[in-house]
N, C-alpha and C. Protein backbone atom coordinates (compact mmCIF):
# COMPACT_ATOMS: atom_id res chain seq x y z
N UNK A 1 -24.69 39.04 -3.08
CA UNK A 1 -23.38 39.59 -3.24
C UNK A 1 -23.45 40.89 -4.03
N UNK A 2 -24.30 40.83 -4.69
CA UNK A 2 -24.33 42.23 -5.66
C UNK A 2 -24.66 43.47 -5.00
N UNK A 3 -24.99 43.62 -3.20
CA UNK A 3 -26.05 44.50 -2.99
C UNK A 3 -24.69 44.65 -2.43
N UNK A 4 -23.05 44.28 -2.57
CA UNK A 4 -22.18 45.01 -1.88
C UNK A 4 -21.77 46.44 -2.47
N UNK A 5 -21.31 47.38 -1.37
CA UNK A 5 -21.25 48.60 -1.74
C UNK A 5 -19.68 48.76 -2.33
N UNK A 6 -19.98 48.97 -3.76
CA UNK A 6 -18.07 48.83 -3.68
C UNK A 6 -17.79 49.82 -5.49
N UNK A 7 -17.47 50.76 -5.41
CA UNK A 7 -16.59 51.35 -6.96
C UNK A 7 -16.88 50.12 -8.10
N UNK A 8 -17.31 50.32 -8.97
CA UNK A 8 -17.14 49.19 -10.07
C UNK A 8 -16.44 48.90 -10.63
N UNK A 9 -15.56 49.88 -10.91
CA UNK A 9 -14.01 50.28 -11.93
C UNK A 9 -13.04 49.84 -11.23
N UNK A 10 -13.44 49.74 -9.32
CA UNK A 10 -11.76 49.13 -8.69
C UNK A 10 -11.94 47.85 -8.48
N UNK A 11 -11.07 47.11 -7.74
CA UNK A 11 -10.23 46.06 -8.04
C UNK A 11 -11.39 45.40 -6.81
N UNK A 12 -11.81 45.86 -5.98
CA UNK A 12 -12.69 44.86 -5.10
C UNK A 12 -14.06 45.09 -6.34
N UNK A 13 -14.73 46.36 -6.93
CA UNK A 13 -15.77 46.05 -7.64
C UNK A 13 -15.50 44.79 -8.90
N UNK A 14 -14.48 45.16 -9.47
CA UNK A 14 -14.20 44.15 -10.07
C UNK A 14 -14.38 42.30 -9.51
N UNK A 15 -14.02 42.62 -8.50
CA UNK A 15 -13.89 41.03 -8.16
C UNK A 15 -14.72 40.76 -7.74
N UNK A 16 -15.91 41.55 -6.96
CA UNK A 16 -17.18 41.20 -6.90
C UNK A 16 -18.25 41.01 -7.90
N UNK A 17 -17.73 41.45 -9.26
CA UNK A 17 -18.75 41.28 -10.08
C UNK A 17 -18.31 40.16 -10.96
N UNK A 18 -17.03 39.32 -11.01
CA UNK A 18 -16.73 38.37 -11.23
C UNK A 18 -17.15 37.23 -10.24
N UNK A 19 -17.07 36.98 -9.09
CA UNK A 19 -17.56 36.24 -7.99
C UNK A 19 -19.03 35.90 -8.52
N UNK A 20 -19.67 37.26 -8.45
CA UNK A 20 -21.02 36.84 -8.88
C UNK A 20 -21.49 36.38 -9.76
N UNK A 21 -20.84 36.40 -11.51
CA UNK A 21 -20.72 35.49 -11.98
C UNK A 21 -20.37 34.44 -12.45
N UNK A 22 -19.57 33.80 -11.38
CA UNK A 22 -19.34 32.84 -10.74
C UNK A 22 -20.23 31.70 -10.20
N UNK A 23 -21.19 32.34 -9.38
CA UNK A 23 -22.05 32.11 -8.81
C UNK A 23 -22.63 30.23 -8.87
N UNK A 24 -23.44 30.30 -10.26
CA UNK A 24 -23.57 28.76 -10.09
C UNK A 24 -22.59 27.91 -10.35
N UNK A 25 -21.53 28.12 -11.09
CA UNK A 25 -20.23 27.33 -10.79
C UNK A 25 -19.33 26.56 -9.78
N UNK A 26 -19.28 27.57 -8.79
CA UNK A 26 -19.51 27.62 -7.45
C UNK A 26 -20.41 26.90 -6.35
N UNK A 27 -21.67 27.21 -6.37
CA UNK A 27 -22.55 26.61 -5.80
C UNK A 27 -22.39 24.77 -6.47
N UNK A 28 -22.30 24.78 -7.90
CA UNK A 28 -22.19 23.15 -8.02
C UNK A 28 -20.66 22.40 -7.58
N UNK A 29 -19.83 23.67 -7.38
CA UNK A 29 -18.53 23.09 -6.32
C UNK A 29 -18.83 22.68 -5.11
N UNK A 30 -19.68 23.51 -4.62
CA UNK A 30 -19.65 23.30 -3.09
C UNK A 30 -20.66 22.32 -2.84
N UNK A 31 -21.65 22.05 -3.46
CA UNK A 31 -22.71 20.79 -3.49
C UNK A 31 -21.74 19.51 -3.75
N UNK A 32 -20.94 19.45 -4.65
CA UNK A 32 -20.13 18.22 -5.53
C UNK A 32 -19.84 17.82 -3.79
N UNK A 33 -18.69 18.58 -3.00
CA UNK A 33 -18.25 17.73 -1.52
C UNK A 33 -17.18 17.14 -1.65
N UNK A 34 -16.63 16.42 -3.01
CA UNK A 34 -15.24 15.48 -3.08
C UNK A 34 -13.98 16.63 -3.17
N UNK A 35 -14.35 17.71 -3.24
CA UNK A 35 -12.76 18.62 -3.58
C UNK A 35 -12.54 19.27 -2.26
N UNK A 36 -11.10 19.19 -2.25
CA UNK A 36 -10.79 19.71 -1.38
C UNK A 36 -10.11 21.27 -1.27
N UNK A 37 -10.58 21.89 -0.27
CA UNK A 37 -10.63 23.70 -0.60
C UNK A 37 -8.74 23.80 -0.55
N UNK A 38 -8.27 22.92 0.30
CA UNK A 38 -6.58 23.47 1.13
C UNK A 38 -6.20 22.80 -0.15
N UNK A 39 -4.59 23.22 -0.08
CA UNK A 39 -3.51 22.84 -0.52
C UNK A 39 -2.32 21.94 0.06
N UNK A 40 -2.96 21.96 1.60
CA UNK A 40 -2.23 21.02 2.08
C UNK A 40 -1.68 19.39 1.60
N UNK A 41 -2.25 19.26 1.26
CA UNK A 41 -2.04 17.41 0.78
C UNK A 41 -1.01 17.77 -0.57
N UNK A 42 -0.70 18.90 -1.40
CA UNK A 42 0.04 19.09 -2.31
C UNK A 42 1.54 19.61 -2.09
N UNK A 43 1.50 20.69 -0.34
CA UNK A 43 2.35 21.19 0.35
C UNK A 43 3.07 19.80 0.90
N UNK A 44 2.34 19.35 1.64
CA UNK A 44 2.84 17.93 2.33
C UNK A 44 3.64 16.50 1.20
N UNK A 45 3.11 17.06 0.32
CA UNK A 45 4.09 15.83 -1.03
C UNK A 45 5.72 16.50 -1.77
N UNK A 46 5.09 17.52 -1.78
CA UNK A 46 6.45 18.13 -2.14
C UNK A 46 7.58 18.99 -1.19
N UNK A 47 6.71 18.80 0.16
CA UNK A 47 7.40 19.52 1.11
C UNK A 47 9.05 18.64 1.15
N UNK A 48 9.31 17.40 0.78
CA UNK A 48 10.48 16.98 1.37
C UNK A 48 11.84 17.20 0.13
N UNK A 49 11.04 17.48 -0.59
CA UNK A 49 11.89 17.87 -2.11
C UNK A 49 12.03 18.99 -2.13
N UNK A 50 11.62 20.07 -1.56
CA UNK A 50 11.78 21.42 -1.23
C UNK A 50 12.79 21.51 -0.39
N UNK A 51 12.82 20.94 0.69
CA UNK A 51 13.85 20.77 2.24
C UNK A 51 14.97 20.16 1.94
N UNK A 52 15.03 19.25 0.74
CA UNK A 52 16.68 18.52 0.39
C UNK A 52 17.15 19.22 -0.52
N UNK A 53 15.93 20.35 -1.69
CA UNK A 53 16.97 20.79 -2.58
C UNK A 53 17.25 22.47 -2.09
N UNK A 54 16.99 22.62 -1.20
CA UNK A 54 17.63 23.99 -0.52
C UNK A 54 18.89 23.42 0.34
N UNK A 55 19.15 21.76 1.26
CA UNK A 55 20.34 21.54 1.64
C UNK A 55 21.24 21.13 0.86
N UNK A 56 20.61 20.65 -0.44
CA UNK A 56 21.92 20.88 -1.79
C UNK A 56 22.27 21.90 -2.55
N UNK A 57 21.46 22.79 -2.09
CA UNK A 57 21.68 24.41 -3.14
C UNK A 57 23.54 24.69 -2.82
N UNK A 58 23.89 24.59 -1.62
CA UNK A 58 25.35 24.60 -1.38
C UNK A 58 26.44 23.78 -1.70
N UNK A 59 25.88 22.41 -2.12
CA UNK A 59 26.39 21.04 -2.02
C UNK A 59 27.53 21.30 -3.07
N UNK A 60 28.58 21.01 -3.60
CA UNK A 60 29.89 20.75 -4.24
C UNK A 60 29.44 19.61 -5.70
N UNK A 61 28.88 18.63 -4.86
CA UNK A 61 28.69 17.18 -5.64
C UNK A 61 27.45 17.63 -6.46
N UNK A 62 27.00 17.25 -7.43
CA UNK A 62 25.92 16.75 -8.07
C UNK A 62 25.64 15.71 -8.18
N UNK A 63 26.26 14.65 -7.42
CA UNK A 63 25.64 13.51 -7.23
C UNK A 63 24.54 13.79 -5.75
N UNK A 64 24.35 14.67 -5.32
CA UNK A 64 23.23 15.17 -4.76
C UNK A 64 21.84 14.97 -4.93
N UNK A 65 21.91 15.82 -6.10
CA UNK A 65 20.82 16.02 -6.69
C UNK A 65 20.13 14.90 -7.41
N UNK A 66 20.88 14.25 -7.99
CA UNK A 66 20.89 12.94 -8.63
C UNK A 66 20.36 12.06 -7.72
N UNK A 67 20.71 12.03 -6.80
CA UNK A 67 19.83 11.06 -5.80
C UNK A 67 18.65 11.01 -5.16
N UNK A 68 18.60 12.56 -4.75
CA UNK A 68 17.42 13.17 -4.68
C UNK A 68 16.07 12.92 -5.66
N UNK A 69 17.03 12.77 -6.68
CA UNK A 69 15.66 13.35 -8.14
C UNK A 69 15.37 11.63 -7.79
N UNK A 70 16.30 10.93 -7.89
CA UNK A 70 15.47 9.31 -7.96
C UNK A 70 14.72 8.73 -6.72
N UNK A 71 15.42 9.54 -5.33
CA UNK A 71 14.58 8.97 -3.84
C UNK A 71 12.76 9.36 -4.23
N UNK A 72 12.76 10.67 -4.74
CA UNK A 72 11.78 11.93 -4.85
C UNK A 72 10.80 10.79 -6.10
N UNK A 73 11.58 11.09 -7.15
CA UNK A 73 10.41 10.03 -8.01
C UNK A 73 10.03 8.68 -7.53
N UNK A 74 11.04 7.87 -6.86
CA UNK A 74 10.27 6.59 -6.25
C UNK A 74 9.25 6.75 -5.33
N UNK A 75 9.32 8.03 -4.80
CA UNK A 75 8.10 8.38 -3.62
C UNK A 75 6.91 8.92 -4.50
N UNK A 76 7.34 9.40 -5.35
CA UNK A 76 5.98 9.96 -6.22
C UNK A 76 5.21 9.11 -7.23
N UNK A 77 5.89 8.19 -7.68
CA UNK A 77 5.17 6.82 -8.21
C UNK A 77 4.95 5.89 -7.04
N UNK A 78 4.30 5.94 -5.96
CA UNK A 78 4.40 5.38 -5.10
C UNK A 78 4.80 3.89 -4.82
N UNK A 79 6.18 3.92 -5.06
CA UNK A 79 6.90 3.08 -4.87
C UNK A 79 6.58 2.69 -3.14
N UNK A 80 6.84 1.40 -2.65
CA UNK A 80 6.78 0.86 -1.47
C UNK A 80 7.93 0.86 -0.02
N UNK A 81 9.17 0.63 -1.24
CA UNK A 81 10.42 0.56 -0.72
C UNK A 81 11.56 1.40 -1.56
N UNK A 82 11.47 2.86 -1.40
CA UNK A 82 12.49 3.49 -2.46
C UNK A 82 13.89 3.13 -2.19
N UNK A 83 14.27 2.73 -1.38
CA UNK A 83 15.61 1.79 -1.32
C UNK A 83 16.09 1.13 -1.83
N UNK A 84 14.59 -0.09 -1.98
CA UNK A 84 15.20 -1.22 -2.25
C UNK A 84 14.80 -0.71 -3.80
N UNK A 85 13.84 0.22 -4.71
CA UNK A 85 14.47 -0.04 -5.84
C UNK A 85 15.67 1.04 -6.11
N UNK A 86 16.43 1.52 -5.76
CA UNK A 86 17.76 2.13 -5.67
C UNK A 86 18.93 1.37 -5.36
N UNK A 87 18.10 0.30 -4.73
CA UNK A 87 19.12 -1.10 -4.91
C UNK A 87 19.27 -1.05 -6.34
N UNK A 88 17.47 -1.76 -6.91
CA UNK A 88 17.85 -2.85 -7.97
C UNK A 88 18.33 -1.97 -8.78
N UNK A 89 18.77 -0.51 -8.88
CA UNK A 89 18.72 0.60 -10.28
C UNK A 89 20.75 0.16 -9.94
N UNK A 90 20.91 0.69 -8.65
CA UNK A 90 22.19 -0.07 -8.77
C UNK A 90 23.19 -1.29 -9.22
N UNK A 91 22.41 -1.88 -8.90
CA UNK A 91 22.63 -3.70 -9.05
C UNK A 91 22.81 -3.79 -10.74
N UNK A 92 21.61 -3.08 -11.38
CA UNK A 92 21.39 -3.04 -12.82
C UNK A 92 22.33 -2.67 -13.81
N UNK A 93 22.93 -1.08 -13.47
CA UNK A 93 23.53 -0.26 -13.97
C UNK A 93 25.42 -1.03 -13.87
N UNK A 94 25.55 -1.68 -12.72
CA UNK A 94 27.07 -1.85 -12.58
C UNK A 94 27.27 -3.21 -13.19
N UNK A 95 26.71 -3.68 -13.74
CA UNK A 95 27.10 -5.17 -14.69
C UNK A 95 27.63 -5.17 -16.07
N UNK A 96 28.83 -6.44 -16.61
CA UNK A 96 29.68 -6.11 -16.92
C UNK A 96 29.32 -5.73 -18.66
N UNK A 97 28.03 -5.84 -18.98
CA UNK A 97 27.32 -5.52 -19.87
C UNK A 97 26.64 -4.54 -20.18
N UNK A 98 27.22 -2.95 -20.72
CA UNK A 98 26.04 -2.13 -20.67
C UNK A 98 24.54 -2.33 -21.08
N UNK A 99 23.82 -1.90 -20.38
CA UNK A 99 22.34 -2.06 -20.40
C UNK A 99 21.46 -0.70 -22.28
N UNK A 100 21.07 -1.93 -22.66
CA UNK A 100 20.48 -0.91 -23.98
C UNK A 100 19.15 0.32 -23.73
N UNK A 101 19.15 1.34 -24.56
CA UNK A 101 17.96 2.51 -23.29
C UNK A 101 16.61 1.39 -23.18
N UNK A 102 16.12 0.37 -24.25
CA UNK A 102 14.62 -0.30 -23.84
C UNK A 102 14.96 -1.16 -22.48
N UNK A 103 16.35 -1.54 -22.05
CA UNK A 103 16.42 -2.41 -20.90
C UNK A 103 16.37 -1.59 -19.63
N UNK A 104 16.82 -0.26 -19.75
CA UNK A 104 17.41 0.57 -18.79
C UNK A 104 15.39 1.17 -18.50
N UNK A 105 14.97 1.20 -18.94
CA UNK A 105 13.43 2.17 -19.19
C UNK A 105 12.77 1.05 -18.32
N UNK A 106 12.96 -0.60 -18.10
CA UNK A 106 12.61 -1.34 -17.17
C UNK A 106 12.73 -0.68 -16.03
N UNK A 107 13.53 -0.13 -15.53
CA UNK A 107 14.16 0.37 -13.96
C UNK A 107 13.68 2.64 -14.24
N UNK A 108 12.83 2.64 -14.73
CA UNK A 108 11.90 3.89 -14.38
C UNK A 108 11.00 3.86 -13.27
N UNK A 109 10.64 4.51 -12.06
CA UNK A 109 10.16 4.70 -10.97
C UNK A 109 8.98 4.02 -11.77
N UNK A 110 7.81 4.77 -12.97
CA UNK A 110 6.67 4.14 -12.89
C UNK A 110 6.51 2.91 -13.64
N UNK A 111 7.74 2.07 -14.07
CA UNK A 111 7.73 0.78 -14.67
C UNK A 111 7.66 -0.31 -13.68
N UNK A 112 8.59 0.41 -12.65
CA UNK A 112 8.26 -0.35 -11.74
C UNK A 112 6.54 -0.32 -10.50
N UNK A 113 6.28 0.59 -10.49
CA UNK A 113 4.66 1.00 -10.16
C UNK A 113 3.73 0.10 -11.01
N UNK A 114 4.21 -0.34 -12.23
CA UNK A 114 2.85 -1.14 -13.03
C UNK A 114 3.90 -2.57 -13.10
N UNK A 115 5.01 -3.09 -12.64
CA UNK A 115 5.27 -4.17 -12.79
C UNK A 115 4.98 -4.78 -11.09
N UNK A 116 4.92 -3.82 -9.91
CA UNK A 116 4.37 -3.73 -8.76
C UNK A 116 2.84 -4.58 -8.67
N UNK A 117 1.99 -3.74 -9.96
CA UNK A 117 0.71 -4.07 -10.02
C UNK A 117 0.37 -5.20 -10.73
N UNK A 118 1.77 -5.57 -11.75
CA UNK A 118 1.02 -6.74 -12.22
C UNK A 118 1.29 -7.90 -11.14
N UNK A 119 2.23 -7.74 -10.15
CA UNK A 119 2.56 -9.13 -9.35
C UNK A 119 1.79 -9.33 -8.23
N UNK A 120 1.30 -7.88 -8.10
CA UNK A 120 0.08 -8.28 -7.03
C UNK A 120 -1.68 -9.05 -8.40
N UNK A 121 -1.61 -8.41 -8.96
CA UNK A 121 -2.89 -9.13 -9.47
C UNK A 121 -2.67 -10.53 -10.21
């Protein structure tokens, strides 16, 4: 890489002489094999939270967004059935007893992700 012909002071010499020392950093990236070069798999997770909060950018309600933010986190703690816990967050919240914040912190997307895991093990 060094035998490229390029200004040292501009912006491609520059980046070629950073690249190059780069070099074994690099090479033990590309040996390692487990990383992946795209961004796709990061585009594809947040792509649907991108697409609902541009059709609420207009929306009136903020109960929009609000729903969004909880469909979006049950999918990102990989919840199984984001429905059904949007059930139980419902079911929870409307009883004739307000709920105290340590009871309410039960019904967090990832409380339920590790109470998921303890009933399977």
């Amino acid at each position: 890489m060094a035998e490229l012909l390029a200004l040292p002071q501009s912006m491609l010499g520059k980046a070629i002489k950073y690249a190059d020392g780069q070099k074994t950093a690099i090479d033990k990236l590309i040996q390692y094999g487990a990383l992946d070069f795209s961004d796709n798999t990061c585009e594809q997770a947040i792509k649907s939270l991108i697409i609902d909060r541009k059709n609420f950018l207009f929306s009136t309600s903020i109960a929009n967004a609000i729903w969004l933010t909880l469909l979006e986190s049950a999918k990102a703690n990989c919840l199984e059935n984001p429905l059904q816990y949007l059930f139980e967050i419902l079911t929870a919240l409307f009883q004739p007893v307000p709920l105290s914040e340590s009871e309410l912190s039960r019904y967090l997307p990832w409380s339920q992700t590790k109470k998921a895991k303890n009933v399977a093990a």
